[in-house]
C-alpha atoms as a PDB file:
ATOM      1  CA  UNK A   1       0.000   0.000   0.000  1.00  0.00           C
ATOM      2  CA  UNK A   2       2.694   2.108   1.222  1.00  0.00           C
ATOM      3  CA  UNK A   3       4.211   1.908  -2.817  1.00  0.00           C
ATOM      4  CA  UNK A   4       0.474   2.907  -4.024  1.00  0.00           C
ATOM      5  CA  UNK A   5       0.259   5.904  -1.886  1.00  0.00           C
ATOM      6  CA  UNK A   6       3.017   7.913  -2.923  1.00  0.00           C
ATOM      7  CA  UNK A   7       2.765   7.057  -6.755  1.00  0.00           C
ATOM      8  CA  UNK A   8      -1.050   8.304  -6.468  1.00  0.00           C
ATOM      9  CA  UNK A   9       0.225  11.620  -4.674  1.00  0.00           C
ATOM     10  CA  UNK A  10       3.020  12.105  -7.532  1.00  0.00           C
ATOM     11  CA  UNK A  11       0.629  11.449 -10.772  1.00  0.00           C
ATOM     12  CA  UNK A  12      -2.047  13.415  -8.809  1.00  0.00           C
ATOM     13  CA  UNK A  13       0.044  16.634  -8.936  1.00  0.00           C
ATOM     14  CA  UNK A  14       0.702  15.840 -12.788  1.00  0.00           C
ATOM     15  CA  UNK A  15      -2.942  15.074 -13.774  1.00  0.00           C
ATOM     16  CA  UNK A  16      -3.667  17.965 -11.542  1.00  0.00           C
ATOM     17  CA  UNK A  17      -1.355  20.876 -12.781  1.00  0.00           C
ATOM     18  CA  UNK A  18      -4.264  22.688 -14.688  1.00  0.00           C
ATOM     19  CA  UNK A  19      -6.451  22.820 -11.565  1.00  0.00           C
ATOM     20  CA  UNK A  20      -4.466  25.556  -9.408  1.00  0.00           C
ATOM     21  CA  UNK A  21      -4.934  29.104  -8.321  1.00  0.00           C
ATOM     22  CA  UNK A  22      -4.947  31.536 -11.218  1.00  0.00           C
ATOM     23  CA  UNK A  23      -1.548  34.012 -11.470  1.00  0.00           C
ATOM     24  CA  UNK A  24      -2.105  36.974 -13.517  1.00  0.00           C
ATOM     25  CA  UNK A  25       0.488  37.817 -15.808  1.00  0.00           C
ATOM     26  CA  UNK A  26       0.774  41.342 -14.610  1.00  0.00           C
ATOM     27  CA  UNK A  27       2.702  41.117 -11.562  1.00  0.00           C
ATOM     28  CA  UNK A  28       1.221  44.362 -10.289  1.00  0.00           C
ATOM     29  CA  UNK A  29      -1.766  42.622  -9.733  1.00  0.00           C
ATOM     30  CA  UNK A  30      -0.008  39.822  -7.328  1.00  0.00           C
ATOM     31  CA  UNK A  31      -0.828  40.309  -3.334  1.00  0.00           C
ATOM     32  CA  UNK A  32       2.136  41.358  -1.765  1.00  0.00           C
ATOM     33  CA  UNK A  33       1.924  38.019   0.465  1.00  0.00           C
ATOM     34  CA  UNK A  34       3.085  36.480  -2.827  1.00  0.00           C
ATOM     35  CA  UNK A  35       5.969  38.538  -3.529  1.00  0.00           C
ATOM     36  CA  UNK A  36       8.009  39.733  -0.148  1.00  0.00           C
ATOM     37  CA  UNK A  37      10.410  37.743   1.632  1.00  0.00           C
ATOM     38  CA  UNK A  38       9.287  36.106   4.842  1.00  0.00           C
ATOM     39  CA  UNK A  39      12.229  36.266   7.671  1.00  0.00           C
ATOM     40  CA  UNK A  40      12.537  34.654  10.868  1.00  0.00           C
ATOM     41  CA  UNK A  41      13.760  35.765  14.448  1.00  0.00           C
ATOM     42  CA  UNK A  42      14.744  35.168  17.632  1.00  0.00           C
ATOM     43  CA  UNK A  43      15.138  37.435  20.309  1.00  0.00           C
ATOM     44  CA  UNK A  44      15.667  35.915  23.588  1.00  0.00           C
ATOM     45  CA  UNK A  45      19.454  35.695  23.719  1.00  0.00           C
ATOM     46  CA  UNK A  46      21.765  37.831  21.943  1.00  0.00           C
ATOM     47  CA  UNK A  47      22.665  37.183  18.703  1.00  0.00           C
ATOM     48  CA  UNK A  48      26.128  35.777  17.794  1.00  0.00           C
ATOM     49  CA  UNK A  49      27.875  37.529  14.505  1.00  0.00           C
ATOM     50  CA  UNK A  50      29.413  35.564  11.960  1.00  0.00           C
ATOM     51  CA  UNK A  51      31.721  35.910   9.448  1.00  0.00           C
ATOM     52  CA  UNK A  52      31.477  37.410   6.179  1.00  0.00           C
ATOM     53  CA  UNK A  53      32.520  34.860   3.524  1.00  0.00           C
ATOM     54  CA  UNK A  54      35.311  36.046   1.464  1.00  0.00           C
ATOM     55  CA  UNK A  55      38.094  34.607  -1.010  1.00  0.00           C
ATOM     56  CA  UNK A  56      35.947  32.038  -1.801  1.00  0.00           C
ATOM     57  CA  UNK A  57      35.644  30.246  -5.619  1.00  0.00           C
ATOM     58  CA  UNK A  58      32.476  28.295  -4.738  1.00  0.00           C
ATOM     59  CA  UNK A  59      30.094  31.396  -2.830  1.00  0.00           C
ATOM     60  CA  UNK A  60      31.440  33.416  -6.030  1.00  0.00           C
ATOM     61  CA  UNK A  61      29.935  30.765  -8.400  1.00  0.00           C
ATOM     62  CA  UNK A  62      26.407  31.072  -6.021  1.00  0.00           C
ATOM     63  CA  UNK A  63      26.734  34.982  -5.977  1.00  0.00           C
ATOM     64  CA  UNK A  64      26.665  34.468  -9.936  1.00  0.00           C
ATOM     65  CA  UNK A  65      23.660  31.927  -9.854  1.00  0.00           C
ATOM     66  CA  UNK A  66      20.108  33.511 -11.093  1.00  0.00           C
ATOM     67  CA  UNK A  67      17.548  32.266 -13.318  1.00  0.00           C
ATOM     68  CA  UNK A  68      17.424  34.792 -15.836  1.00  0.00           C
ATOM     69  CA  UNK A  69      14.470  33.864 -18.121  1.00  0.00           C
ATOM     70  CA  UNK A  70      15.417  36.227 -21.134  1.00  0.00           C
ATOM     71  CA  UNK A  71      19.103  34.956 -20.702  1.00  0.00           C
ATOM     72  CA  UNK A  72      17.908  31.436 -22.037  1.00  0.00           C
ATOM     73  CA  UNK A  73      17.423  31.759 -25.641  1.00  0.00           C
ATOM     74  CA  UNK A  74      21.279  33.346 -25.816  1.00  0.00           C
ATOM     75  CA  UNK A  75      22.608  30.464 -24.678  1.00  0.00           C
ATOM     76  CA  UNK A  76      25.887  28.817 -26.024  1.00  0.00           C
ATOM     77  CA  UNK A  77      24.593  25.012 -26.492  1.00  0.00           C
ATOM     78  CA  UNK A  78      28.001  22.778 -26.977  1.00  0.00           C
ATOM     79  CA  UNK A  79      28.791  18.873 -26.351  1.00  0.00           C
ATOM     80  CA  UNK A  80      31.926  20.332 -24.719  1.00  0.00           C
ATOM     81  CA  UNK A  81      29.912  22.551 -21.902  1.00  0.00           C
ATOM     82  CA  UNK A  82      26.939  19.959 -21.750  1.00  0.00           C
ATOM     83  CA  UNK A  83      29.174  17.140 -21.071  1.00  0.00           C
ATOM     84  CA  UNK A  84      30.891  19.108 -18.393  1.00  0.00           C
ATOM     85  CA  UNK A  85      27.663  20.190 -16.550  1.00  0.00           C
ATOM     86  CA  UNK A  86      26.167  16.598 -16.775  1.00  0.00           C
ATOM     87  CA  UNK A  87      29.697  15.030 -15.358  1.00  0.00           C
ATOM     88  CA  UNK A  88      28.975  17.961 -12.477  1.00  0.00           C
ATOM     89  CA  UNK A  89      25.322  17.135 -12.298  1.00  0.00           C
ATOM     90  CA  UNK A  90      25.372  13.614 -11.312  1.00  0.00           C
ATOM     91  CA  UNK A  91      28.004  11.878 -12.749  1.00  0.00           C
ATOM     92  CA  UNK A  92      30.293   9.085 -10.799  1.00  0.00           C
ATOM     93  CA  UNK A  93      33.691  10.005  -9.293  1.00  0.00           C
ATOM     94  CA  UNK A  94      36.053   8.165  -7.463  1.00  0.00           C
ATOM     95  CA  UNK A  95      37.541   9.169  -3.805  1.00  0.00           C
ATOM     96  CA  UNK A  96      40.916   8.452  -2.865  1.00  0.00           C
ATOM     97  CA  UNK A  97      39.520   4.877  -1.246  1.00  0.00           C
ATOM     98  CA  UNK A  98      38.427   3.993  -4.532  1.00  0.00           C
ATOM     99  CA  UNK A  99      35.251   4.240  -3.609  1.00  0.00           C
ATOM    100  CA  UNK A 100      32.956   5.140  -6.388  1.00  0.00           C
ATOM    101  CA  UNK A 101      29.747   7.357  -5.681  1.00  0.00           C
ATOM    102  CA  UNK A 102      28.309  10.516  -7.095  1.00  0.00           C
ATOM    103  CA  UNK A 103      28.917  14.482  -7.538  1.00  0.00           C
ATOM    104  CA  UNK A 104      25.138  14.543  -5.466  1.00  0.00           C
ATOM    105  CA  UNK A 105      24.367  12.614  -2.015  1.00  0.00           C
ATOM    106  CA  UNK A 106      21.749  10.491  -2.580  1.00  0.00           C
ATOM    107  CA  UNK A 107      19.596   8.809   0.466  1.00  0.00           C
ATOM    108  CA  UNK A 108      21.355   5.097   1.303  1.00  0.00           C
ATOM    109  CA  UNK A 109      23.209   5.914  -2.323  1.00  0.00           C
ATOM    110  CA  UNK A 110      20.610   4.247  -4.300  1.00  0.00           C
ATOM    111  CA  UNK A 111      21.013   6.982  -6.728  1.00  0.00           C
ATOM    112  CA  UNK A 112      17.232   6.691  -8.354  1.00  0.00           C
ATOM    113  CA  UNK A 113      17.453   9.235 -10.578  1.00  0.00           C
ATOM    114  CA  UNK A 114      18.091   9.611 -14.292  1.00  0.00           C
ATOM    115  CA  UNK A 115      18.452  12.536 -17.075  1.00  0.00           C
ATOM    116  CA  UNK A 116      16.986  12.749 -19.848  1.00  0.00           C
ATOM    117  CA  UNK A 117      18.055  16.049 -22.479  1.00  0.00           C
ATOM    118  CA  UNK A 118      15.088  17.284 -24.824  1.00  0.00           C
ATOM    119  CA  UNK A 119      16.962  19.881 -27.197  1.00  0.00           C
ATOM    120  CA  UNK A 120      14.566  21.609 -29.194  1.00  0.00           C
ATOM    121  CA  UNK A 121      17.548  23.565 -32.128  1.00  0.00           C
ATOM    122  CA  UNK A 122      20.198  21.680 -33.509  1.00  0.00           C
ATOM    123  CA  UNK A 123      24.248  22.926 -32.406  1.00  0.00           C
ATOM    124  CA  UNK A 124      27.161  23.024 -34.194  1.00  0.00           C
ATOM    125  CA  UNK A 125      27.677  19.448 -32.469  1.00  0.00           C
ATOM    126  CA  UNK A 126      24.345  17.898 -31.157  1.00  0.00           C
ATOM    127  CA  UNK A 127      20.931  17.169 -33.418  1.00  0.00           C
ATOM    128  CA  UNK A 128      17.918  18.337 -32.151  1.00  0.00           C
ATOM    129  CA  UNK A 129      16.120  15.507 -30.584  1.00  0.00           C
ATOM    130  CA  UNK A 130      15.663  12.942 -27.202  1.00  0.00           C
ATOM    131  CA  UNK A 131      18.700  11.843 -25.471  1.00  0.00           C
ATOM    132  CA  UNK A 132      19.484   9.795 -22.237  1.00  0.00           C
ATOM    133  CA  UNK A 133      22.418  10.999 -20.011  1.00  0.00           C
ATOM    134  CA  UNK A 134      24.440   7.355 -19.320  1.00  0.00           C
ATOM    135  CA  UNK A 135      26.087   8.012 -16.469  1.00  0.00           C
ATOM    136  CA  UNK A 136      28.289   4.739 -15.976  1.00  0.00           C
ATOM    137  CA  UNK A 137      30.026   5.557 -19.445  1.00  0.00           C
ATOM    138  CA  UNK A 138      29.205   9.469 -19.328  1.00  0.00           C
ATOM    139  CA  UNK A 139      28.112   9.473 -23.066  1.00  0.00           C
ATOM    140  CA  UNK A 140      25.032  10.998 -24.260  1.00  0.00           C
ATOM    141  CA  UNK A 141      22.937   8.557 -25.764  1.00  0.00           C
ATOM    142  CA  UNK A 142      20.875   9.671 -28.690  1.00  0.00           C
ATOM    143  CA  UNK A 143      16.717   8.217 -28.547  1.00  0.00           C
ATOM    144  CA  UNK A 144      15.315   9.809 -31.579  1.00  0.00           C
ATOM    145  CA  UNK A 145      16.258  12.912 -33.724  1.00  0.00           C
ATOM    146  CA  UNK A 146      13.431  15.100 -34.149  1.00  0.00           C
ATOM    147  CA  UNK A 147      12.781  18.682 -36.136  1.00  0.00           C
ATOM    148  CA  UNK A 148      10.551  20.570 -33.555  1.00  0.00           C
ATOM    149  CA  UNK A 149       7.914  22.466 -34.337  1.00  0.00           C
ATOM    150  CA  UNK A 150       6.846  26.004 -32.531  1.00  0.00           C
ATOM    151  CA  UNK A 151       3.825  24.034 -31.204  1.00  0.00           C
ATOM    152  CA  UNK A 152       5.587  21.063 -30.312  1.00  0.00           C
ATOM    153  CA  UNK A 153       7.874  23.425 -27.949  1.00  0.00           C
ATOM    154  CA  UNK A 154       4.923  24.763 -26.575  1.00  0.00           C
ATOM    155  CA  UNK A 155       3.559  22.172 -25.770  1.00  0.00           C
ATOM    156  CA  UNK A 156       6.554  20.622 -23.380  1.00  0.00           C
ATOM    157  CA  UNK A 157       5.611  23.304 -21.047  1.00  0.00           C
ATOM    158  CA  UNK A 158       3.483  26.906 -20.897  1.00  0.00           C
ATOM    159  CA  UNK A 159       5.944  29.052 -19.692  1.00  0.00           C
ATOM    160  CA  UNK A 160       6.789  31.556 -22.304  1.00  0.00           C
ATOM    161  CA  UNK A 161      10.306  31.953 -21.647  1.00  0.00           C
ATOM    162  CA  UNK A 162      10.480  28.234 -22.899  1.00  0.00           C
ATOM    163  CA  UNK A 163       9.038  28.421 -26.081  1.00  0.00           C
ATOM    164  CA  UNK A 164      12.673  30.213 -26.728  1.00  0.00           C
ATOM    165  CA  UNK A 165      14.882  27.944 -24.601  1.00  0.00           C
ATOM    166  CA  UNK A 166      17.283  26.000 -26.492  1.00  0.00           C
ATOM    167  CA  UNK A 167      15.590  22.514 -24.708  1.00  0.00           C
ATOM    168  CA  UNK A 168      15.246  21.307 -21.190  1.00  0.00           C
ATOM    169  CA  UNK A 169      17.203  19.144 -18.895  1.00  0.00           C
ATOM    170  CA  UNK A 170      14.041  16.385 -17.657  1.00  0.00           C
ATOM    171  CA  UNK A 171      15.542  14.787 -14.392  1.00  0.00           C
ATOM    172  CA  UNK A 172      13.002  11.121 -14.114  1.00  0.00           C
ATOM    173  CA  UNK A 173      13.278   8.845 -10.907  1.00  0.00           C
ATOM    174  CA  UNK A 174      12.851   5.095 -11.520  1.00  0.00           C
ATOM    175  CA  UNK A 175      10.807   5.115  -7.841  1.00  0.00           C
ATOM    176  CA  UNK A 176      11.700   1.379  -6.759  1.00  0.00           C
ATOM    177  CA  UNK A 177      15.423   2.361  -6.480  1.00  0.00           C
ATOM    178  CA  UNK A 178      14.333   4.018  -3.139  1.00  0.00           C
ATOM    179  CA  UNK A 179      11.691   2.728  -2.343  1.00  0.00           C
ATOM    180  CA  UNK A 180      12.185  -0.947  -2.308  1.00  0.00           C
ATOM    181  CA  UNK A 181      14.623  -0.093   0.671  1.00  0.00           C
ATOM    182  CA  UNK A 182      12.618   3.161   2.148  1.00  0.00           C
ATOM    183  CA  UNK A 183       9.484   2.294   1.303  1.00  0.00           C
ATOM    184  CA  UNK A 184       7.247   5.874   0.864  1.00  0.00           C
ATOM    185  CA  UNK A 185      10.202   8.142   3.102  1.00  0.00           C
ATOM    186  CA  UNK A 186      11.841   6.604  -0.137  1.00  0.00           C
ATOM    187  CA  UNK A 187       9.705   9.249  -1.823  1.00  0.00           C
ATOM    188  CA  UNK A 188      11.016  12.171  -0.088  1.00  0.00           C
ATOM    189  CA  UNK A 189      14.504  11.242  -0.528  1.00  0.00           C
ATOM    190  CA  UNK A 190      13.986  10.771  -3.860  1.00  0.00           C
ATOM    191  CA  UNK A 191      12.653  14.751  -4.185  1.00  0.00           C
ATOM    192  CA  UNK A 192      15.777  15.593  -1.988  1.00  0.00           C
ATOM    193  CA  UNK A 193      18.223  14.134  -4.771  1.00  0.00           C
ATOM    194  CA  UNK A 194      16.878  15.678  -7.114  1.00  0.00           C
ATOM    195  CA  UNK A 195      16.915  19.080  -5.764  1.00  0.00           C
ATOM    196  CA  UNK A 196      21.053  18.675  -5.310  1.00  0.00           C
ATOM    197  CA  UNK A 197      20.914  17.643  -8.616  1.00  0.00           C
ATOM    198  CA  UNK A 198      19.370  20.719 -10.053  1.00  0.00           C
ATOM    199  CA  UNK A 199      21.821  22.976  -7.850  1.00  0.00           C
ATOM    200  CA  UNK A 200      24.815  21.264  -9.136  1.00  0.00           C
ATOM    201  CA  UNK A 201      23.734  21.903 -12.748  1.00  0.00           C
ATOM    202  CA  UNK A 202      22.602  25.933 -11.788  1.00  0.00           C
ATOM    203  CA  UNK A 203      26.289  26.023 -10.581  1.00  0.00           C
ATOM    204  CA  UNK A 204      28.124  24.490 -13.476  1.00  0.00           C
ATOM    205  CA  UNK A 205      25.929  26.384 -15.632  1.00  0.00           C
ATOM    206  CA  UNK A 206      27.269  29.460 -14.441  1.00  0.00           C
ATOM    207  CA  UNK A 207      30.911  27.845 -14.731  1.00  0.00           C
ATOM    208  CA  UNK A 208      30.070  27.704 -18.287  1.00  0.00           C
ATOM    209  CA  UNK A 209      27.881  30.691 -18.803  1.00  0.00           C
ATOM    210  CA  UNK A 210      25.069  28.774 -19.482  1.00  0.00           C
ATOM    211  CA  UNK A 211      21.832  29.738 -17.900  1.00  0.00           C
ATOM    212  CA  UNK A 212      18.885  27.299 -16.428  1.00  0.00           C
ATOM    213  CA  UNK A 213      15.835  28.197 -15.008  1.00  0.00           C
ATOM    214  CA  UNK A 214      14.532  25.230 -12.847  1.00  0.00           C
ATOM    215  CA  UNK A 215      10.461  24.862 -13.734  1.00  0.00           C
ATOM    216  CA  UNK A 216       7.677  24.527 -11.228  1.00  0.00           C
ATOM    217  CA  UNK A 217       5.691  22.287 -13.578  1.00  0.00           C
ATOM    218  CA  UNK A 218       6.194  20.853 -17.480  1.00  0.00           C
ATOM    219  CA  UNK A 219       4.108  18.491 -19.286  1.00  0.00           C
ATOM    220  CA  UNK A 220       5.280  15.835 -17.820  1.00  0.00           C
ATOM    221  CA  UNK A 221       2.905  12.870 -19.012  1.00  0.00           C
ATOM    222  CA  UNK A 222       3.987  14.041 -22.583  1.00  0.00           C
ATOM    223  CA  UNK A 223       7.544  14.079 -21.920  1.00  0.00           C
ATOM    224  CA  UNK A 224       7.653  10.595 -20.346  1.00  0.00           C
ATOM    225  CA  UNK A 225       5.851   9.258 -23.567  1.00  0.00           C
ATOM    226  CA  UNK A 226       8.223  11.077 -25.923  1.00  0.00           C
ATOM    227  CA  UNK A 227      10.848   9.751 -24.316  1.00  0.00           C
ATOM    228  CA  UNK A 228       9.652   6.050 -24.106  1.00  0.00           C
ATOM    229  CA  UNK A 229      10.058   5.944 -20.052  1.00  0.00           C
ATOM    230  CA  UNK A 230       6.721   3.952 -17.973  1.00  0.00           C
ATOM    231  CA  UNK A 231       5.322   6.090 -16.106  1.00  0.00           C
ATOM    232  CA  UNK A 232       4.339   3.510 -13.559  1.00  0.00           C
ATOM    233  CA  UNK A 233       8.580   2.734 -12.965  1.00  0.00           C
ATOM    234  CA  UNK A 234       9.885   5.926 -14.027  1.00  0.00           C
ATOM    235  CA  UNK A 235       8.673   9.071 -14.172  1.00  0.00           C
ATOM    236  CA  UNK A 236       9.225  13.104 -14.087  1.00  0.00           C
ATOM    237  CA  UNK A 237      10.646  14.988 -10.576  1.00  0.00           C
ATOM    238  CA  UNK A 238      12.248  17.917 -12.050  1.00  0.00           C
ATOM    239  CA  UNK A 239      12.759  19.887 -15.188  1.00  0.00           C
ATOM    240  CA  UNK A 240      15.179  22.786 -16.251  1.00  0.00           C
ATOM    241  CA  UNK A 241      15.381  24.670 -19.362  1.00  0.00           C
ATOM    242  CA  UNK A 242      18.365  25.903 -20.849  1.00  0.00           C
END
């Protein structure tokens, strides 16, 4: 039951998408509850001030780090920075044990996820098409090449600043990875992965001046059958365009 439960709660939020609370376009029209940053504070003992980080690569790399919508469509597309940022992303590496593992902690290092590439305009070096990330070999495995239409771009997801994107990164779990050890906390953990997935490719992104804007919600149930994954094994977490 406990398998049922959480696979119901994921394809709910899919099948569900359209029914949500309406967001104008014109952000003047937002409630300010939607739009100011929340802080807490405590003020029962005094407050102990740390230090300011400085002379430091990796907080430079996350000072740099913004989704910048209109930034997308200017993108530099290459196998050379795409194989760097998937290698960064999730790809294995080796400790001076020997041990082999992952650039991303995963929960019990059943590593459940997978990425998939949707590129919607052909490169100097890569096709327009489907492609699987394998990470054991780090190649980039090539499903189908496709021409896409405006409409077919569209329809991958409604944002606007998509429909310009140069494709999206679609990061899938195959559930029983987890959950066969976890059972539904499985779930969670899986959700957790992904998310330090998705920060490790915003960061090499901006190693490589190449922007992503993680996405609240895609058309998932279309990518999955585009890309030939069942749903019922595999299916959606995360997206990013690029």
């Amino acid at each position: 039951m406990d398998k049922y439960l959480y696979h119901f709660f994921h394809k709910w939020i899919d099948i569900g998408s359209n029914i949500s609370v309406h967001i104008p376009k014109d952000k003047n029209l937002w409630p300010e509850k939607w739009t100011n940053t929340e802080y807490k504070n405590y003020s029962l003992l005094e407050s102990i001030k740390l230090n300011e980080v400085k002379n430091s690569n990796f907080f430079d790399l996350l000072n740099k780090r913004v989704s910048q919508r209109d930034k997308l469509k200017n993108n530099k597309i290459c196998l050379i920075n795409l194989s760097h940022i998937l290698k960064c992303a999730y790809g294995e590496i080796i400790d001076i044990t020997g041990r082999v593992h992952r650039t991303s902690p995963s929960g019990g290092a059943r590593y459940s996820l997978e990425i998939y590439l949707i590129i919607f305009k052909d490169t100097e070096d890569i096709r327009a098409g489907f492609y699987h990330y394998n990470i054991k070999y780090h190649t980039l495995e090539p499903l189908r090449f496709k021409n896409f239409s405006k409409e077919e771009v569209k329809s991958f997801n409604g944002y606007e600043f998509v429909h310009t994107a140069n494709g999206i990164i679609c990061i899938t779990s195959v559930f029983d990875r987890s959950t066969r050890k976890y059972g539904s906390v499985g779930y969670k953990l899986i959700l957790l992965e992904a998310g330090h997935v998705g920060q490790n490719i915003c960061i090499a992104g901006v190693e490589k001046d190449v922007s992503f804007c993680g996405l609240g919600r895609s058309n998932n149930i279309l990518i999955e059958n585009e890309i030939g994954i069942n749903s019922l094994n595999e299916s959606v977490v995360y997206t990013m365009a690029f």
